[in-house]
C-alpha atoms as a PDB file:
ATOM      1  CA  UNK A   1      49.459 -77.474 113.546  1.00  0.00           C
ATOM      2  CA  UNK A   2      50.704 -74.037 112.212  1.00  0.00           C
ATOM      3  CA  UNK A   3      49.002 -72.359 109.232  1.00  0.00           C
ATOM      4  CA  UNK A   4      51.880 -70.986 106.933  1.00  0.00           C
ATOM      5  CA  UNK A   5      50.687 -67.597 105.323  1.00  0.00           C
ATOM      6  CA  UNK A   6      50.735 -67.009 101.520  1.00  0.00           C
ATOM      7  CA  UNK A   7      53.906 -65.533 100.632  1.00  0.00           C
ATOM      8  CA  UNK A   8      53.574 -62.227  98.668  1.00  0.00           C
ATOM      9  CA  UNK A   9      53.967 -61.766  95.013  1.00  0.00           C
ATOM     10  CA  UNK A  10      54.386 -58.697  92.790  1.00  0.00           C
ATOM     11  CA  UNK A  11      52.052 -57.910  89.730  1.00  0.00           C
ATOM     12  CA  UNK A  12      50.580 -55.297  87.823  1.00  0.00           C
ATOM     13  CA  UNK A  13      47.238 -54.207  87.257  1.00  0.00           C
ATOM     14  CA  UNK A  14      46.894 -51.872  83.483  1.00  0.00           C
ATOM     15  CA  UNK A  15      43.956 -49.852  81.683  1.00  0.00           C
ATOM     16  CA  UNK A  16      44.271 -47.937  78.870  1.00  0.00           C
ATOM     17  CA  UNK A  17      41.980 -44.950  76.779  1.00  0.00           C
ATOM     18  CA  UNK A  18      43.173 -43.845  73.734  1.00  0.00           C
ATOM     19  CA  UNK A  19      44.357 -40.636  75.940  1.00  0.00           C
ATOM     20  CA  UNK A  20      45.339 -41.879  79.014  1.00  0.00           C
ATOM     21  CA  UNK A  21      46.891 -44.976  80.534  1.00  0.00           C
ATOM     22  CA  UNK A  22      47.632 -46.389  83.870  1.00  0.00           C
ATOM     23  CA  UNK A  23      49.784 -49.338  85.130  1.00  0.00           C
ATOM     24  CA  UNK A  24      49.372 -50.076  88.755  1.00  0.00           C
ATOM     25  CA  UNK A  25      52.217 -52.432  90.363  1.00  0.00           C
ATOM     26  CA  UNK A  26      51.078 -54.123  93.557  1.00  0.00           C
ATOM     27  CA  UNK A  27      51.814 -56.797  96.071  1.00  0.00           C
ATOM     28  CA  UNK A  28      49.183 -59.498  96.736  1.00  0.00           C
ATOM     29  CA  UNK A  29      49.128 -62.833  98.882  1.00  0.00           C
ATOM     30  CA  UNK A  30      49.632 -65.760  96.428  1.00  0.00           C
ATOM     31  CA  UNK A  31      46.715 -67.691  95.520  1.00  0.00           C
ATOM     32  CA  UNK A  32      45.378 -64.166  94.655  1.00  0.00           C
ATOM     33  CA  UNK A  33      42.632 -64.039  91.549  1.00  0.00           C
ATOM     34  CA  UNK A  34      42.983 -61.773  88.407  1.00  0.00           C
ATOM     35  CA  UNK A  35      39.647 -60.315  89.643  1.00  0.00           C
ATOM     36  CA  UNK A  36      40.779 -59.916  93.267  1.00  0.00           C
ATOM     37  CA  UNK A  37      43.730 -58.342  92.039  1.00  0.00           C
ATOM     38  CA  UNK A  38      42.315 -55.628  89.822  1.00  0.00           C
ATOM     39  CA  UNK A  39      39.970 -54.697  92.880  1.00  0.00           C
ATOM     40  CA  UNK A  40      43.284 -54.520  95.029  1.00  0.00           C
ATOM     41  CA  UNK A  41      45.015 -52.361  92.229  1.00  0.00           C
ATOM     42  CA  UNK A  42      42.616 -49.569  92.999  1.00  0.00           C
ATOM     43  CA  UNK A  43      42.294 -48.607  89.431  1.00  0.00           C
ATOM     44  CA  UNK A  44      38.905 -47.996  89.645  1.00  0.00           C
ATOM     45  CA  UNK A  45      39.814 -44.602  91.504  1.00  0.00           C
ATOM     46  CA  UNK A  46      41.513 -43.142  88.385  1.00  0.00           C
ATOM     47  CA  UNK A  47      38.740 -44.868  85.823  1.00  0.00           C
ATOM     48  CA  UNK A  48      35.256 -45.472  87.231  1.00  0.00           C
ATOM     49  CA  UNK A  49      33.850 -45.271  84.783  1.00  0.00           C
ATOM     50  CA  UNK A  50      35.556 -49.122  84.833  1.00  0.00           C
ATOM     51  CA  UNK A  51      33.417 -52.086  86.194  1.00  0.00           C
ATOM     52  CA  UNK A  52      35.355 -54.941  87.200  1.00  0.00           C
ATOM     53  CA  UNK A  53      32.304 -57.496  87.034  1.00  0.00           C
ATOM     54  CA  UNK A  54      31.827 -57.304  83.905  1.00  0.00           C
ATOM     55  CA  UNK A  55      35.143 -56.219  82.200  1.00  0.00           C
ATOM     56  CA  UNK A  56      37.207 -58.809  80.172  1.00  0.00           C
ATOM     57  CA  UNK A  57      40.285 -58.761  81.878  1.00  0.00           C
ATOM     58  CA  UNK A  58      43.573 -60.703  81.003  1.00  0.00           C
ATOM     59  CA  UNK A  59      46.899 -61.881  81.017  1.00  0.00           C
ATOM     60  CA  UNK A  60      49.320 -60.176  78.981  1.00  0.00           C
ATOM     61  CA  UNK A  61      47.290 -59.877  75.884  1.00  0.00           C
ATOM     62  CA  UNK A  62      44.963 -63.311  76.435  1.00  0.00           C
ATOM     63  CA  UNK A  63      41.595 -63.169  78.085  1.00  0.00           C
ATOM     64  CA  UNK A  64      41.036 -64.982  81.289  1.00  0.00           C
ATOM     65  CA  UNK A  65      37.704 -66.611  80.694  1.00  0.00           C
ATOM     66  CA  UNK A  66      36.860 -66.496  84.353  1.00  0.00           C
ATOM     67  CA  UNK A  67      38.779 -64.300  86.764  1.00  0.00           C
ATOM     68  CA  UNK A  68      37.194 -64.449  89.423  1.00  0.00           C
ATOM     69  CA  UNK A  69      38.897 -68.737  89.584  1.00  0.00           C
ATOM     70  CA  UNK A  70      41.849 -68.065  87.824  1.00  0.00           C
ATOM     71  CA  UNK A  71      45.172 -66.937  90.069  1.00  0.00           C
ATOM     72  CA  UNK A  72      47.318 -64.534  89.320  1.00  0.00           C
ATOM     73  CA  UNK A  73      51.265 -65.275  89.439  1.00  0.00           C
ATOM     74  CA  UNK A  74      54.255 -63.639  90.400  1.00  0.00           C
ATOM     75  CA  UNK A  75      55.357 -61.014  87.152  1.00  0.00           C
ATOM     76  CA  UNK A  76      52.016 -61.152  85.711  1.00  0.00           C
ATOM     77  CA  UNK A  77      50.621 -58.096  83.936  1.00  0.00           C
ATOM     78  CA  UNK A  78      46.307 -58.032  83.913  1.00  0.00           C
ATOM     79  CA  UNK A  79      44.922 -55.997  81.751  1.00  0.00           C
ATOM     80  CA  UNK A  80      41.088 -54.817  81.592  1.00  0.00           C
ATOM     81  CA  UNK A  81      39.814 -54.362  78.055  1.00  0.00           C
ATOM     82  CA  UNK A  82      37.253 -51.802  77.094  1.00  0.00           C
ATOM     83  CA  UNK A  83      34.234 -52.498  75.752  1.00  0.00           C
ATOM     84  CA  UNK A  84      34.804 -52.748  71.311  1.00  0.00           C
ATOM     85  CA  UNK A  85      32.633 -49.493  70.008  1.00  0.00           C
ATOM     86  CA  UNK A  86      32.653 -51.369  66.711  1.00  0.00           C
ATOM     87  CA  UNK A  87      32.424 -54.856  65.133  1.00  0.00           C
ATOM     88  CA  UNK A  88      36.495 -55.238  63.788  1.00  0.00           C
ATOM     89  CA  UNK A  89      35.822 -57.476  60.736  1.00  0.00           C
ATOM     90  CA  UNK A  90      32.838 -54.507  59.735  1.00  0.00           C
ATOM     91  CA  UNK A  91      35.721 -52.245  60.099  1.00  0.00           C
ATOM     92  CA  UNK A  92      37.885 -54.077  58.294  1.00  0.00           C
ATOM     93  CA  UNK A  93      35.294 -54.789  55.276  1.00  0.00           C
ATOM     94  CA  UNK A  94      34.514 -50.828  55.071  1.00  0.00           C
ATOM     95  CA  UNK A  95      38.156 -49.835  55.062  1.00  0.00           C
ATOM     96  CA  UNK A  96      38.432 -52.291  52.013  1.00  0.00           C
ATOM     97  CA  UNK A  97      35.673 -50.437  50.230  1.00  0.00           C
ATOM     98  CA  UNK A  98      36.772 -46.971  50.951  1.00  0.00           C
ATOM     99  CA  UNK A  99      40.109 -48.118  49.648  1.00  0.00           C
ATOM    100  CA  UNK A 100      38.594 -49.571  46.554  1.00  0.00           C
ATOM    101  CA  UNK A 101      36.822 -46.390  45.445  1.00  0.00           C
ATOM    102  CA  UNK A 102      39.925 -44.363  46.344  1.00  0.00           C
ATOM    103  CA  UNK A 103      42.099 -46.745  43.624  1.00  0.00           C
ATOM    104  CA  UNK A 104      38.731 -46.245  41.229  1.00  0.00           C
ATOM    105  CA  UNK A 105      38.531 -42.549  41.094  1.00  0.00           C
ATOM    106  CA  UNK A 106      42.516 -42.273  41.060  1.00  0.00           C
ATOM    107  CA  UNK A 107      42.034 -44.839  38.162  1.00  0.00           C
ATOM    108  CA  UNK A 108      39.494 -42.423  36.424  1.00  0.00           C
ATOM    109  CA  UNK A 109      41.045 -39.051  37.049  1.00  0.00           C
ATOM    110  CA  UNK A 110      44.467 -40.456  35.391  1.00  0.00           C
ATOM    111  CA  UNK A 111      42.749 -41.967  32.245  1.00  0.00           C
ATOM    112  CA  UNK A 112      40.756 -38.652  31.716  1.00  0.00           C
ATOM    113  CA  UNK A 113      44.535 -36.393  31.957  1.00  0.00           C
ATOM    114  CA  UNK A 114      45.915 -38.863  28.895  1.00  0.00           C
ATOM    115  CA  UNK A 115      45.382 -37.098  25.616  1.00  0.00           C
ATOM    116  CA  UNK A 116      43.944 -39.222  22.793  1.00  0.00           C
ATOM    117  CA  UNK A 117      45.833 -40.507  20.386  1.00  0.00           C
ATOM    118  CA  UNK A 118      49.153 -39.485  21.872  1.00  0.00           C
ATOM    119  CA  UNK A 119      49.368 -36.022  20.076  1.00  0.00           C
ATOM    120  CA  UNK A 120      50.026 -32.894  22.065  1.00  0.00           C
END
Protein backbone atom coordinates (compact mmCIF):
# COMPACT_ATOMS: atom_id res chain seq x y z
CA UNK A 1 0.00 0.00 0.00
CA UNK A 2 1.23 3.55 -1.02
CA UNK A 3 1.47 6.35 1.57
CA UNK A 4 0.00 9.57 -0.14
CA UNK A 5 2.04 12.70 1.12
CA UNK A 6 0.32 15.76 2.70
CA UNK A 7 -0.41 18.14 0.08
CA UNK A 8 1.02 21.66 0.75
CA UNK A 9 -0.85 24.61 1.98
CA UNK A 10 -0.05 28.34 2.15
CA UNK A 11 -0.23 30.44 5.46
CA UNK A 12 1.19 33.19 7.22
CA UNK A 13 3.03 33.51 10.25
CA UNK A 14 2.75 37.64 11.89
CA UNK A 15 4.41 39.56 14.98
CA UNK A 16 4.09 42.89 15.68
CA UNK A 17 6.02 45.81 18.18
CA UNK A 18 4.63 48.97 18.33
CA UNK A 19 7.69 49.88 15.81
CA UNK A 20 8.11 47.13 13.75
CA UNK A 21 6.08 44.35 12.17
CA UNK A 22 6.62 41.25 10.24
CA UNK A 23 4.32 38.90 8.22
CA UNK A 24 5.98 35.77 7.07
CA UNK A 25 4.01 33.74 4.20
CA UNK A 26 5.04 30.10 4.02
CA UNK A 27 4.21 26.72 2.65
CA UNK A 28 3.71 23.80 5.07
CA UNK A 29 2.52 20.03 4.66
CA UNK A 30 -1.17 19.89 5.77
CA UNK A 31 -1.87 18.52 9.04
CA UNK A 32 0.73 21.18 10.07
CA UNK A 33 0.22 22.78 13.86
CA UNK A 34 -0.04 26.58 14.62
CA UNK A 35 3.06 25.90 16.78
CA UNK A 36 4.91 23.92 14.09
CA UNK A 37 4.15 26.55 11.81
CA UNK A 38 5.45 29.59 13.64
CA UNK A 39 8.79 27.52 14.19
CA UNK A 40 8.76 26.93 10.28
CA UNK A 41 8.05 30.76 9.69
CA UNK A 42 11.48 31.53 11.03
CA UNK A 43 10.31 34.59 12.77
CA UNK A 44 12.26 34.04 15.56
CA UNK A 45 15.37 35.26 13.41
CA UNK A 46 13.99 38.83 13.10
CA UNK A 47 12.45 38.78 16.95
CA UNK A 48 14.23 36.56 19.48
CA UNK A 49 13.58 38.06 21.79
CA UNK A 50 10.13 35.84 20.85
CA UNK A 51 9.63 32.37 22.57
CA UNK A 52 7.34 30.21 20.84
CA UNK A 53 6.65 27.87 23.99
CA UNK A 54 5.24 30.06 25.79
CA UNK A 55 3.71 32.78 23.47
CA UNK A 56 -0.13 32.94 22.96
CA UNK A 57 -0.41 32.52 19.48
CA UNK A 58 -3.65 32.61 17.27
CA UNK A 59 -5.85 32.60 14.52
CA UNK A 60 -6.75 35.75 13.04
CA UNK A 61 -7.43 37.63 16.18
CA UNK A 62 -8.65 34.37 18.50
CA UNK A 63 -6.24 32.50 20.70
CA UNK A 64 -5.54 28.91 20.02
CA UNK A 65 -5.68 27.43 23.47
CA UNK A 66 -3.21 24.75 22.55
CA UNK A 67 -1.06 25.01 19.44
CA UNK A 68 0.96 22.68 19.67
CA UNK A 69 -2.74 20.08 18.75
CA UNK A 70 -4.45 22.47 16.84
CA UNK A 71 -3.74 22.46 12.73
CA UNK A 72 -3.30 25.12 10.81
CA UNK A 73 -5.39 25.48 7.40
CA UNK A 74 -4.90 26.64 4.09
CA UNK A 75 -5.26 30.94 4.18
CA UNK A 76 -4.80 31.05 7.79
CA UNK A 77 -3.01 34.02 9.35
CA UNK A 78 -1.21 33.04 13.15
CA UNK A 79 -0.38 35.59 15.03
CA UNK A 80 1.95 35.58 18.30
CA UNK A 81 0.83 38.05 20.94
CA UNK A 82 3.19 39.83 23.24
CA UNK A 83 3.17 39.57 26.61
CA UNK A 84 0.28 42.64 28.14
CA UNK A 85 2.79 45.22 30.14
CA UNK A 86 -0.41 46.26 31.89
CA UNK A 87 -3.72 44.95 33.33
CA UNK A 88 -6.41 46.61 30.41
CA UNK A 89 -9.45 47.06 32.72
CA UNK A 90 -6.65 49.05 35.34
CA UNK A 91 -5.99 51.02 32.30
CA UNK A 92 -9.21 51.56 31.48
CA UNK A 93 -10.34 52.56 35.23
CA UNK A 94 -7.28 55.19 35.41
CA UNK A 95 -8.06 56.74 32.06
CA UNK A 96 -11.65 57.27 33.56
CA UNK A 97 -10.17 59.11 36.50
CA UNK A 98 -7.72 61.21 34.69
CA UNK A 99 -10.64 62.14 32.51
CA UNK A 100 -12.79 62.96 35.46
CA UNK A 101 -10.39 65.45 37.03
CA UNK A 102 -9.70 66.94 33.59
CA UNK A 103 -13.83 67.75 33.26
CA UNK A 104 -13.42 68.95 37.23
CA UNK A 105 -10.75 71.49 36.90
CA UNK A 106 -12.20 72.66 33.37
CA UNK A 107 -15.47 72.83 35.48
CA UNK A 108 -13.66 75.06 38.13
CA UNK A 109 -11.51 77.28 35.98
CA UNK A 110 -14.85 78.31 33.92
CA UNK A 111 -16.99 79.07 37.08
CA UNK A 112 -14.08 81.20 38.57
CA UNK A 113 -13.86 83.46 34.79
CA UNK A 114 -17.92 84.26 35.33
CA UNK A 115 -18.26 87.61 37.00
CA UNK A 116 -20.78 87.80 39.86
CA UNK A 117 -23.82 89.06 39.48
CA UNK A 118 -23.61 89.52 35.73
CA UNK A 119 -22.21 93.16 35.82
CA UNK A 120 -19.11 94.04 33.88
Amino acid sequence: MMLMEEPDIQVEVAYARADEQKIIALTVKQGTTVLEAARASGIVDYFPQIDLDTAKLGIFGKVVLNPAQQVVRAGERVEIYRPLIADPKEVRKLRAQRAKQNRSAEDAQLAGEEKPGGAP
